[in-house]
Each structure stands twice: as structure tokens, then as C-alpha cells.
N, C-alpha and C. Protein backbone atom coordinates (compact mmCIF):
# COMPACT_ATOMS: atom_id res chain seq x y z
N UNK A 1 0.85 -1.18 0.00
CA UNK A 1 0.00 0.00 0.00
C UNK A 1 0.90 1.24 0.00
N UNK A 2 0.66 2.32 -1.12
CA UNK A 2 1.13 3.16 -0.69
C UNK A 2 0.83 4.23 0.14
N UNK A 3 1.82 5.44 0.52
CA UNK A 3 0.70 6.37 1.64
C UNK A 3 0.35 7.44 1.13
N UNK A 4 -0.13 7.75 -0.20
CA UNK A 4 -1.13 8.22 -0.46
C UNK A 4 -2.31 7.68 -0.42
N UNK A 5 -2.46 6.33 -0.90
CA UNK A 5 -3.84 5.25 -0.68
C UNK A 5 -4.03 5.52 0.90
N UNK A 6 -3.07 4.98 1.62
CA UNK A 6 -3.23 4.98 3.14
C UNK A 6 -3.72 5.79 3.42
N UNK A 7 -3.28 7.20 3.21
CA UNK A 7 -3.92 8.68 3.85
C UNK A 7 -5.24 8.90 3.11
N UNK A 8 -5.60 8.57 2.21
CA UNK A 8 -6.86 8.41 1.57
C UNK A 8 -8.00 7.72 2.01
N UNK A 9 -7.66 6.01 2.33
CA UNK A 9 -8.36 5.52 2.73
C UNK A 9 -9.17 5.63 4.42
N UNK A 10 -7.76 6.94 5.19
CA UNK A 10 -8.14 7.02 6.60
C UNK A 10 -8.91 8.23 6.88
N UNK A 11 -8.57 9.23 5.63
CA UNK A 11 -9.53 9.79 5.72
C UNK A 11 -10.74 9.89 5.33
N UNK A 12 -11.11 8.81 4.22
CA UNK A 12 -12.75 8.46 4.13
C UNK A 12 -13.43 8.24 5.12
N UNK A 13 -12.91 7.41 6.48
CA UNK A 13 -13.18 7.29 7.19
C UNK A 13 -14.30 7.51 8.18
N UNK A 14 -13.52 9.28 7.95
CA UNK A 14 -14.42 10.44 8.94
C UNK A 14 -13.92 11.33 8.57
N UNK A 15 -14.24 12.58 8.64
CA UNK A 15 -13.99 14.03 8.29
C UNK A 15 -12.87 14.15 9.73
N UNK A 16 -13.13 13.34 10.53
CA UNK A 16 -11.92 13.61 11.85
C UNK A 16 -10.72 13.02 12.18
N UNK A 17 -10.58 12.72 10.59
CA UNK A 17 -9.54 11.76 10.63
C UNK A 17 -8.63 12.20 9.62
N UNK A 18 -7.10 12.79 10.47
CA UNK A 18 -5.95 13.30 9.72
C UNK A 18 -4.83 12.16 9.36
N UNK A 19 -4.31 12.62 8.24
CA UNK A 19 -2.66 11.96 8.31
C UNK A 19 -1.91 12.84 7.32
N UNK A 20 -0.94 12.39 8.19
CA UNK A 20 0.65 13.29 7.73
C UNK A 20 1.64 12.93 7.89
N UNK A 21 3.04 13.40 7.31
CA UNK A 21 4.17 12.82 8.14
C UNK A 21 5.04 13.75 8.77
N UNK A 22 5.52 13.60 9.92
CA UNK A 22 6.15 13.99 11.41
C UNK A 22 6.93 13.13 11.60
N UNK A 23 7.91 14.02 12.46
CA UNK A 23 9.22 12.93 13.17
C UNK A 23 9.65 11.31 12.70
N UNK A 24 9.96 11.48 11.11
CA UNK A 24 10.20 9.93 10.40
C UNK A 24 8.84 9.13 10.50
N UNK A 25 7.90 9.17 10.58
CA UNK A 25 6.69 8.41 10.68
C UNK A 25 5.08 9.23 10.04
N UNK A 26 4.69 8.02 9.56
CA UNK A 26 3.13 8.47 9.09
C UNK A 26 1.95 8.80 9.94
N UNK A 27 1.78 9.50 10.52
CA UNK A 27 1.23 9.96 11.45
C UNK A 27 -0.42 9.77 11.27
N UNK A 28 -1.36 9.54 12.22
CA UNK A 28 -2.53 9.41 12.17
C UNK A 28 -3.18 10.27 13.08
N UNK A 29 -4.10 10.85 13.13
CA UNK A 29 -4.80 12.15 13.94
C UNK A 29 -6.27 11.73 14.00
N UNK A 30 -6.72 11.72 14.63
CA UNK A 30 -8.49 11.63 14.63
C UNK A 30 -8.82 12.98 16.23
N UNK A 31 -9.58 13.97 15.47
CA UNK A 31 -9.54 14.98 15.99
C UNK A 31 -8.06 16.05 16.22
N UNK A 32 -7.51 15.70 15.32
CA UNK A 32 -6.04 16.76 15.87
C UNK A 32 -5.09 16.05 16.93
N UNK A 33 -5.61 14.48 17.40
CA UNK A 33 -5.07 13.82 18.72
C UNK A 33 -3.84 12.94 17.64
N UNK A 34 -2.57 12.65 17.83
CA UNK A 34 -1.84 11.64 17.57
C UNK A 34 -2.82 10.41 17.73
N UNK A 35 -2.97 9.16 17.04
CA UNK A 35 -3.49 7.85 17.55
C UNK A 35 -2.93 6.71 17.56
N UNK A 36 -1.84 7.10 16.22
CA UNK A 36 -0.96 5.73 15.69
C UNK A 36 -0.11 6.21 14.31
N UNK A 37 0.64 5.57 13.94
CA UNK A 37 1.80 6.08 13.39
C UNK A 37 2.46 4.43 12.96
N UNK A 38 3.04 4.87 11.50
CA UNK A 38 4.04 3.75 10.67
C UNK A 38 5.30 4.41 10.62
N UNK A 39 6.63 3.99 11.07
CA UNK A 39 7.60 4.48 10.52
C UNK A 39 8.27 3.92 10.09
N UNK A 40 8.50 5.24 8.77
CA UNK A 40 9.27 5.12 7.83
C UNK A 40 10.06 4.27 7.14
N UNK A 41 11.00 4.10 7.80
CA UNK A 41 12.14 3.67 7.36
C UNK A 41 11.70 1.56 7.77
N UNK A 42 11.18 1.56 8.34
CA UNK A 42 10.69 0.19 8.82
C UNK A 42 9.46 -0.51 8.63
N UNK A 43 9.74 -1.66 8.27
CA UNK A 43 9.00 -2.81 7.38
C UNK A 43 8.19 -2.90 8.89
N UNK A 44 7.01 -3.42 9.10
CA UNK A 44 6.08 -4.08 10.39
C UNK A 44 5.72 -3.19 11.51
N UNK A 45 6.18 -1.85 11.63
CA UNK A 45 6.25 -0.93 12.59
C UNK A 45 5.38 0.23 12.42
N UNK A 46 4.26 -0.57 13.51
CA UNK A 46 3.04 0.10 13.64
C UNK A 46 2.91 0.31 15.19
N UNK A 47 2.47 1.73 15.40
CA UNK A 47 2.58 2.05 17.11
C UNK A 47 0.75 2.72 17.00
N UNK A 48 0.52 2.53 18.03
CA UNK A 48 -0.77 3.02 18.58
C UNK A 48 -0.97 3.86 19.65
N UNK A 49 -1.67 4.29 20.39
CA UNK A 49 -1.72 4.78 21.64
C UNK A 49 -3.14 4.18 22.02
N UNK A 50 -2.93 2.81 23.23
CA UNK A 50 -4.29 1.77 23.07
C UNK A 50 -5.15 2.71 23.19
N UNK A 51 -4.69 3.66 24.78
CA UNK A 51 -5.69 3.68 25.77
C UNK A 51 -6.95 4.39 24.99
N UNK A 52 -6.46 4.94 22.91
CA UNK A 52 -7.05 5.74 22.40
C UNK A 52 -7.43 5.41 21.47
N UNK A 53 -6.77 4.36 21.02
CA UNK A 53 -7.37 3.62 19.32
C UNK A 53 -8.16 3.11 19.38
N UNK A 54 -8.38 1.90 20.84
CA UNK A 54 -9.46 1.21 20.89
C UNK A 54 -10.81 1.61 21.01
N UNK A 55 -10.52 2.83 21.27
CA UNK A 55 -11.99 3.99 21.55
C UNK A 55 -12.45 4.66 20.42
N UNK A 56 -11.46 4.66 19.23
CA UNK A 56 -12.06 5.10 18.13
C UNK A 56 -13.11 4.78 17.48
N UNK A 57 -13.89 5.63 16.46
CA UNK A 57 -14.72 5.37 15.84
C UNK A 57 -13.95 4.69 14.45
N UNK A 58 -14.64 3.01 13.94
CA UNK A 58 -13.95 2.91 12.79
C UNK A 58 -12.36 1.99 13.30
N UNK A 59 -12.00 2.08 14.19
CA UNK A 59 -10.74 1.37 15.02
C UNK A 59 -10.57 0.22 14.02
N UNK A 60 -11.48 -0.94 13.90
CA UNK A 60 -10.99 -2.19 13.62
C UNK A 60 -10.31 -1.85 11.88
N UNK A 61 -11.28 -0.89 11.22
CA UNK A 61 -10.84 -0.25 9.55
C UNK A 61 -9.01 0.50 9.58
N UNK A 62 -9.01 1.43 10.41
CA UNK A 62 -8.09 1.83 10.35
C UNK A 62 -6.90 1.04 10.55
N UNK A 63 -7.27 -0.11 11.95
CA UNK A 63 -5.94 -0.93 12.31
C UNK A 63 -5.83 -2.11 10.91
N UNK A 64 -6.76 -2.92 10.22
CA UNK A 64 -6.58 -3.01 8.85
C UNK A 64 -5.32 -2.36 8.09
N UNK A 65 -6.02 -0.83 7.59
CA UNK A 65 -5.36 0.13 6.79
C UNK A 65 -3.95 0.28 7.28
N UNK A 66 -3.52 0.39 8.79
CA UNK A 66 -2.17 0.88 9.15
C UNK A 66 -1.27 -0.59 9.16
N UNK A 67 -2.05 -1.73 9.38
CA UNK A 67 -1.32 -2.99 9.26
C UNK A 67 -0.74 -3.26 7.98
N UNK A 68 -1.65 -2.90 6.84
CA UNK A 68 -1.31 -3.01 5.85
C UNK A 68 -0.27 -1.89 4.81
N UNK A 69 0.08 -1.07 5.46
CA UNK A 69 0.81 -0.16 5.49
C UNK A 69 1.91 -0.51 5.77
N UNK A 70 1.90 -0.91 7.00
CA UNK A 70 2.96 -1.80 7.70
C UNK A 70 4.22 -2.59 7.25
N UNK A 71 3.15 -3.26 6.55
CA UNK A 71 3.85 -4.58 6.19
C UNK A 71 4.27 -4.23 4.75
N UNK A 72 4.14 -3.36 4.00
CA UNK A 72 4.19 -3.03 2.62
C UNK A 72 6.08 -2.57 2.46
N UNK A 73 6.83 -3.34 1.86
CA UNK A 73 8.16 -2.90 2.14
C UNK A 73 8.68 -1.46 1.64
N UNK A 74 9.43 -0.85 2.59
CA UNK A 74 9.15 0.67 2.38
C UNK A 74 9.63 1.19 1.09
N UNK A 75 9.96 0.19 0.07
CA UNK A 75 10.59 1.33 -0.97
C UNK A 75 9.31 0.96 -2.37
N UNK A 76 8.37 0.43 -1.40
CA UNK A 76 7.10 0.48 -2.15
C UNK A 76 5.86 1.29 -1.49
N UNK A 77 6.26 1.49 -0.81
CA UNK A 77 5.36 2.41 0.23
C UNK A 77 5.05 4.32 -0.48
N UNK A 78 6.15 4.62 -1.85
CA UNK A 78 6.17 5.55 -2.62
C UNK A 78 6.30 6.71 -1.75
N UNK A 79 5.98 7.91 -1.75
CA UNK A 79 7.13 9.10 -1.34
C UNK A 79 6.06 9.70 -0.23
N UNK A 80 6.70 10.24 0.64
CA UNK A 80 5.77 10.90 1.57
C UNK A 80 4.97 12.29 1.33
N UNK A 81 4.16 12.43 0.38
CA UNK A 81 3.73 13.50 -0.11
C UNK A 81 1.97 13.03 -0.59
């Protein structure tokens, strides 16, 4: 997957649902809050913040979308823009 698809598909989501990239990683926002993040440079490396993902609206779609992100090896993952 690349992360234009990615940032596409998270923001269909919901209108409250950002992404960008910050500090080497793909950043995820729902309301302006950090929630979870892929970085960069690394194949499988997906971080969350539970106490907040699991409370999301849409949670099980997004952790999908960022898994599959994830796992996508990064020099197919296409440019951060």
C-alpha cells in the first residue's frame, strides 16, 4: 500500500480523521489527537496509543489500513507526499 492510498483511505473514514508525516513516521490524527503512526524507514512498525485507538470510531478499519501499510516494504510504500 502506498501512503497516499493509506492517507486516503483514513480519511474516508471520517472528516476527523488526519494523516501526515512527522518525526520519520506516518502519522494518524483523529480529531487533531496523535493515535498511531508507521515508521518510515521500517518494514512491520506500527505504534498506537491503546488507551485511544481502541476507543475510536472505525478502530478495527483503520488498524486493517495501518497494518497493511505496515507490512508493505518501504521502498514500495512511494514518497511521503
Amino acid at each position: 500500500m502506498k501512503y497516499s492510498e493509506a492517507k486516503k483511505a483514513i480519511e474516508a473514514l471520517s472528516s476527523k480523521y488526519s494523516a501526515d508525516f512527522y518525526a520519520n513516521k506516518f502519522n494518524v490524527y483523529y480529531k487533531n489527537e496523535l493515535t498511531a503512526g508507521v515508521k518510515k524507514d521500517f518494514i512491520y512498525s506500527f505504534i498506537s496509543r491503546e488507551n485511544i485507538f481502541n476507543k475510536l470510531p472505525f478502530s478495527n478499519k483503520l488498524y486493517m489500513i495501518m497494518s497493511e501499510l505496515a507490512m508493505t516494504p518501504v521502498d514500495e510504500r512511494g514518497t511521503d507526499n
